[in-house]
N, C-alpha and C. Protein backbone atom coordinates (compact mmCIF):
# COMPACT_ATOMS: atom_id res chain seq x y z
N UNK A 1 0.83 -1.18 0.00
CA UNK A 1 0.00 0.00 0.00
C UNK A 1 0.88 1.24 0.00
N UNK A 2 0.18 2.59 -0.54
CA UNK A 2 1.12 3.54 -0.94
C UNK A 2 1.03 4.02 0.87
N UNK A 3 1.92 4.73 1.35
CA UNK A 3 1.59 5.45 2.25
C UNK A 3 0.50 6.60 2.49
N UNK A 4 0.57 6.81 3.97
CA UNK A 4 -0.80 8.20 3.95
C UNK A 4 0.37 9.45 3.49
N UNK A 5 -0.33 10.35 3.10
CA UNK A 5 0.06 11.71 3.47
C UNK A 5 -0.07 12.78 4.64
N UNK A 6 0.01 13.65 4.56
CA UNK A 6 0.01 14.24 6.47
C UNK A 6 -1.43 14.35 6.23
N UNK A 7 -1.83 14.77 5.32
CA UNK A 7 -3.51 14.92 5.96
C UNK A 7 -4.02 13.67 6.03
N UNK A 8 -3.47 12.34 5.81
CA UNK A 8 -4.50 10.87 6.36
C UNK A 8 -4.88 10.09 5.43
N UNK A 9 -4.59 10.41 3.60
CA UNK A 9 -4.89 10.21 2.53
C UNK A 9 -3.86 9.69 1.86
N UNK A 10 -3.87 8.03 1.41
CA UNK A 10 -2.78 7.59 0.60
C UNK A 10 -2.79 8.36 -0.67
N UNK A 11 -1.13 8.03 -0.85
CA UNK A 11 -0.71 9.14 -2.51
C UNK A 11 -0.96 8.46 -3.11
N UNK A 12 -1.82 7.30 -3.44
CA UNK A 12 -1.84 6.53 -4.55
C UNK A 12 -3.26 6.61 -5.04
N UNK A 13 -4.29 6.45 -5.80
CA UNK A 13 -5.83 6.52 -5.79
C UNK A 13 -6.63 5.47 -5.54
N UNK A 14 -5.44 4.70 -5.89
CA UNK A 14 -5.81 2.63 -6.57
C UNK A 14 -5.63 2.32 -5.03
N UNK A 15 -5.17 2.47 -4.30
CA UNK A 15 -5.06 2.08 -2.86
C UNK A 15 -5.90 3.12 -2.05
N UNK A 16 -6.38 4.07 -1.80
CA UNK A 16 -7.60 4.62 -1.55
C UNK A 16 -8.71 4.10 -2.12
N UNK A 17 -8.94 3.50 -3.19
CA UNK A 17 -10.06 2.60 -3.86
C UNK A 17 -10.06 1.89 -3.19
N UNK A 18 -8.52 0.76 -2.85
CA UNK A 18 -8.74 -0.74 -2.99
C UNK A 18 -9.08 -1.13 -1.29
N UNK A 19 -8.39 0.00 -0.40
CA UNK A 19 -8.16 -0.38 0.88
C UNK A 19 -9.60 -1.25 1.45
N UNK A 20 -10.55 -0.36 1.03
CA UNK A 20 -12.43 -0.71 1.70
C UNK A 20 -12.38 -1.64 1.15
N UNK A 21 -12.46 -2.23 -0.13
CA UNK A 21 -13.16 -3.34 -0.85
C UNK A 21 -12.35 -4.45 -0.12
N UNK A 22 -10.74 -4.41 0.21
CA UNK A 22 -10.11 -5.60 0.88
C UNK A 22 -10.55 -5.90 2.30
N UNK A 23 -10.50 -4.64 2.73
CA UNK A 23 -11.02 -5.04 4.20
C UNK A 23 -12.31 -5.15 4.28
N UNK A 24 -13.35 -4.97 3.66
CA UNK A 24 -14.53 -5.43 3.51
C UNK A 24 -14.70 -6.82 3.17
N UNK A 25 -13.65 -7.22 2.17
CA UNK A 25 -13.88 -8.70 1.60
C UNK A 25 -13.31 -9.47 2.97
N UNK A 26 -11.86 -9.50 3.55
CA UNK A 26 -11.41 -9.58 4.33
C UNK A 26 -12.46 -10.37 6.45
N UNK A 27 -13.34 -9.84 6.11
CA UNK A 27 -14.12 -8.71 7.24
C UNK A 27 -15.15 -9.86 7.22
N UNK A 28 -15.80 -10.39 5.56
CA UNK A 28 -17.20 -10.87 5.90
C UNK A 28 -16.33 -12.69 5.19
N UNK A 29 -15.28 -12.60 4.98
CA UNK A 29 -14.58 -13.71 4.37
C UNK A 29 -14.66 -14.87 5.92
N UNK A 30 -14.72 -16.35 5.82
CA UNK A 30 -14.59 -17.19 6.77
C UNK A 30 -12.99 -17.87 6.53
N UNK A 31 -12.05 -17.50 7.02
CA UNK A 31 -10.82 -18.31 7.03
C UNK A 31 -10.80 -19.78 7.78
N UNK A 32 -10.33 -20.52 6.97
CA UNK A 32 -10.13 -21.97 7.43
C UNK A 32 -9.37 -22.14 8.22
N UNK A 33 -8.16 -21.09 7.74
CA UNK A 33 -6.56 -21.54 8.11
C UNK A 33 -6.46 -20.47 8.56
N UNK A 34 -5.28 -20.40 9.05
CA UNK A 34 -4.58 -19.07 10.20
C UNK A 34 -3.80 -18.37 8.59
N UNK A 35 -4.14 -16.97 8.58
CA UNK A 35 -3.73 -16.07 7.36
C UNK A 35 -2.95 -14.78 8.27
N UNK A 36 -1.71 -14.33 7.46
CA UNK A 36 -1.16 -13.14 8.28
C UNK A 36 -1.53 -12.67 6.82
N UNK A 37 -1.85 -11.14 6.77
CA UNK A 37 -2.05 -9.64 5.81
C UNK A 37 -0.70 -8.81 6.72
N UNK A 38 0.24 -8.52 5.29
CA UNK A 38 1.43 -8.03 6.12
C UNK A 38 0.87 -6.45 5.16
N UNK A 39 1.11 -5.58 5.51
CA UNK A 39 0.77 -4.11 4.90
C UNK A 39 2.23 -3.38 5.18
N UNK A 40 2.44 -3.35 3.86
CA UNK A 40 4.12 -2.21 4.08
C UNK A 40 3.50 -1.01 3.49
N UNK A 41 3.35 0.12 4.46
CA UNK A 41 3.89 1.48 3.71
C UNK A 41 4.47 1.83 2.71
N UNK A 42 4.39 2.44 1.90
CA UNK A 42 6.02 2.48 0.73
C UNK A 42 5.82 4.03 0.24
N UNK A 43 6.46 4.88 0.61
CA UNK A 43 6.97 6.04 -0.24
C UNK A 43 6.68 6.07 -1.46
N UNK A 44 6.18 7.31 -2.32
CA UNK A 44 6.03 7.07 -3.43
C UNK A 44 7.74 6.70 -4.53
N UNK A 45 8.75 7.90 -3.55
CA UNK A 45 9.91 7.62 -3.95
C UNK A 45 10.49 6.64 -3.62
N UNK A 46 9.76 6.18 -2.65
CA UNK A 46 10.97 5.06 -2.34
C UNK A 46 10.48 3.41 -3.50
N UNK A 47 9.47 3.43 -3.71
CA UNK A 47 8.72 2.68 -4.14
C UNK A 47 9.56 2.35 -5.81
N UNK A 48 9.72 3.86 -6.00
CA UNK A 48 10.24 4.04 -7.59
C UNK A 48 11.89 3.53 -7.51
N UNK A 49 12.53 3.57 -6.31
CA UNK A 49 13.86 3.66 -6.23
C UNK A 49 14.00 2.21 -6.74
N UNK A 50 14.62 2.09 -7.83
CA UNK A 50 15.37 0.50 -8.12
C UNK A 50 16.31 -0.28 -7.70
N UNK A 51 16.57 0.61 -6.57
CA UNK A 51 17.19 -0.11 -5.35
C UNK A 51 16.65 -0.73 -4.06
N UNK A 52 15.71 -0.66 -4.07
CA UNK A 52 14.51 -0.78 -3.16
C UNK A 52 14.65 -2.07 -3.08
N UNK A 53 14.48 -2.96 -1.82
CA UNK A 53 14.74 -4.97 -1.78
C UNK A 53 12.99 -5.23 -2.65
N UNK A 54 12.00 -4.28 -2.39
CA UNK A 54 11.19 -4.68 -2.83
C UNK A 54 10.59 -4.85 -4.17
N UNK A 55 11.75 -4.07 -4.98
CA UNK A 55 11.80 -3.75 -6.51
C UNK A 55 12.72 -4.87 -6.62
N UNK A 56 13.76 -4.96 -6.23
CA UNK A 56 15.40 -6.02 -6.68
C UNK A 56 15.11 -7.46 -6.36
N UNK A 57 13.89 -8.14 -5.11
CA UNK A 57 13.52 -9.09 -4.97
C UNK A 57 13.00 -10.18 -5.96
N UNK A 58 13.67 -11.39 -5.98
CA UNK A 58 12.88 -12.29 -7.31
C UNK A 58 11.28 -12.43 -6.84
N UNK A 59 11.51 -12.94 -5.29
CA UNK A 59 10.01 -12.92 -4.49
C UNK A 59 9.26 -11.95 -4.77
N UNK A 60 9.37 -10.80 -4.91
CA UNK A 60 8.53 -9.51 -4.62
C UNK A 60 7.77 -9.05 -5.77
N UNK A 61 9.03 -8.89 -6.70
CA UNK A 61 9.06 -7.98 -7.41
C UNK A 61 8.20 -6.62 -7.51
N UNK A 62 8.21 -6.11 -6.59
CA UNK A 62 7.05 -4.98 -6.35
C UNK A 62 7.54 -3.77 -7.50
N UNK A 63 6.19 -3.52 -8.24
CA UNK A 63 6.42 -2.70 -9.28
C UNK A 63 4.73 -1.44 -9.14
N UNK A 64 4.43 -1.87 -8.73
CA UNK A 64 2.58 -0.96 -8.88
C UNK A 64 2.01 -1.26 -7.02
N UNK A 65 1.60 -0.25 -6.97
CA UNK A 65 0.87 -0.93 -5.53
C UNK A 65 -0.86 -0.34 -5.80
N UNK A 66 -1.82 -1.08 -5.32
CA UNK A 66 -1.45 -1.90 -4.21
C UNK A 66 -1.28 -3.31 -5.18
N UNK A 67 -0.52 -4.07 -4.13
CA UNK A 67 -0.25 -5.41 -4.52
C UNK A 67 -0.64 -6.37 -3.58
N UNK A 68 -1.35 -7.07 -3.72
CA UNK A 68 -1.71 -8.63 -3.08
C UNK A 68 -0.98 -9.57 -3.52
N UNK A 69 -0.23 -10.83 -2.76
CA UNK A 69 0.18 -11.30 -3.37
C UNK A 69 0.52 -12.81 -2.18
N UNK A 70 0.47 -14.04 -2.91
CA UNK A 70 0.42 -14.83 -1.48
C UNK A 70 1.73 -15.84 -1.44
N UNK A 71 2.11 -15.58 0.10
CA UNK A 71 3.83 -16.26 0.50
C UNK A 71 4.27 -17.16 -0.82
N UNK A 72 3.56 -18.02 -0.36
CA UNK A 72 3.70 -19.62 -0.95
C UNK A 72 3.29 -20.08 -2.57
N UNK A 73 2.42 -18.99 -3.30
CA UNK A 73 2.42 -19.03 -3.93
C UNK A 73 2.64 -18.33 -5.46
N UNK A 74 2.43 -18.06 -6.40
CA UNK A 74 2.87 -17.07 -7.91
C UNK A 74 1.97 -16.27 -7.81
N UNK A 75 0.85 -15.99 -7.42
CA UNK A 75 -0.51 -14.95 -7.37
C UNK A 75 -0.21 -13.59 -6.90
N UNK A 76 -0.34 -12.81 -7.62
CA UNK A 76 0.27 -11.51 -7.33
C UNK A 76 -1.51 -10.66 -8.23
N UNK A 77 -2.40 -10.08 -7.23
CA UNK A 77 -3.17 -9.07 -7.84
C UNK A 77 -2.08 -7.26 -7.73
N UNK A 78 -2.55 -6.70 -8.76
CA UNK A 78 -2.04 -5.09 -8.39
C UNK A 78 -3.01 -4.81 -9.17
N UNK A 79 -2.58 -3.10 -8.78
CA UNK A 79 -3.24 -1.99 -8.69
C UNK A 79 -5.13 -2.27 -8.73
N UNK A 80 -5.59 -2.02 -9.83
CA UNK A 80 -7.32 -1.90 -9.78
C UNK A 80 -8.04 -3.34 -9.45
N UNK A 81 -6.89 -4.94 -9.75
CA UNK A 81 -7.39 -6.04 -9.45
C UNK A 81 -7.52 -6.17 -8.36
N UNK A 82 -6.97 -5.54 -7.37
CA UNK A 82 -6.78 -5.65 -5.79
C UNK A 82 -8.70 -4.56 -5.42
N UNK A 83 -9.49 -4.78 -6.52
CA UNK A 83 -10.89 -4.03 -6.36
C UNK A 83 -11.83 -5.18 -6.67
N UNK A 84 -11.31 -6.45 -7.30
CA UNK A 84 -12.28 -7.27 -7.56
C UNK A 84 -12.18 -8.22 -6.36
N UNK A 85 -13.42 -8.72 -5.83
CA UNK A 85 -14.05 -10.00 -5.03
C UNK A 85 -13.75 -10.86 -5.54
N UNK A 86 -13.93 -10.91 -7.23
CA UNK A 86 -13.40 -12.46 -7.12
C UNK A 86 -12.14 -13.00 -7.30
N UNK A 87 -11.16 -11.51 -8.07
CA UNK A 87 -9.75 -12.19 -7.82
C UNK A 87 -9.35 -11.90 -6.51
N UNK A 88 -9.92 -11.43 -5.69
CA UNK A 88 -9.55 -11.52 -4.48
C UNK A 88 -10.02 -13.50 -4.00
N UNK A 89 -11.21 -13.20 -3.49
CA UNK A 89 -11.24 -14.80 -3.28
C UNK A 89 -10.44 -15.46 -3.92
N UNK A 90 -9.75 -15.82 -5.13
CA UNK A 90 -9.31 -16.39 -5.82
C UNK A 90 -7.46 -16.90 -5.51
N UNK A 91 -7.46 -15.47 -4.99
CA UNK A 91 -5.75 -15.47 -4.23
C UNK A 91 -5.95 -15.70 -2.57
N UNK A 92 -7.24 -15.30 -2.06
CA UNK A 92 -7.32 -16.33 -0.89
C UNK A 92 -7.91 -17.46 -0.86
N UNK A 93 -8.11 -17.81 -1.88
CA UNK A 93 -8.77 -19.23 -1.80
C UNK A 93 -8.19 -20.92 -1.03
N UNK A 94 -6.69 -20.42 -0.74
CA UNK A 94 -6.09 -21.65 -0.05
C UNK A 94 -6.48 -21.36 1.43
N UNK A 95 -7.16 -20.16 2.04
CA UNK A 95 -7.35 -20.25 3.42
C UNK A 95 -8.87 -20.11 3.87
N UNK A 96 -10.10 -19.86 2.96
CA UNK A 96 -11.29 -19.78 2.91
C UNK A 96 -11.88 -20.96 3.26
């Protein structure tokens, strides 16, 4: 997720969109399994820096936020997909 700004408002739009719809899906979702949601902050600059572990990572590869994306597996939603229910269910579907 992009960070807030001082007034309380992420710099990003796609993560001001996406935040409600996840924690809403999140919220009324039944987990089977024990799930951690890790949420990193990220600078808009720092985000861009191509030095960043989260840009240089084979794991990560963080390029757009917001990004969903799960430990164990290749499923990576970003930016406006991180707004759909069903690719959401779809990338939690191993803990539902």
């Amino acid at each position: 997720m992009a960070s807030q700004r001082e007034d309380g408002v992420r710099w990003c739009p796609d993560c001001v969109k996406a935040e409600p719809i996840i924690d809403g899906f999140l919220e009324k979702c039944s987990l089977t399994k024990k799930a951690h949601l890790i949420v990193v902050d990220l600078e808009k600059s720092y985000l861009r820096d191509p030095t960043n572990p989260y840009y240089t990572s084979e794991k990560f590869c963080l390029r757009k936020v917001p990004t969903l994306m799960s430990w164990k597996g290749t499923t990576k939603l970003e930016e406006e997909d991180c707004m759909s229910e069903s690719l959401l269910k779809n990338l939690f579907q191993s803990v539902l």
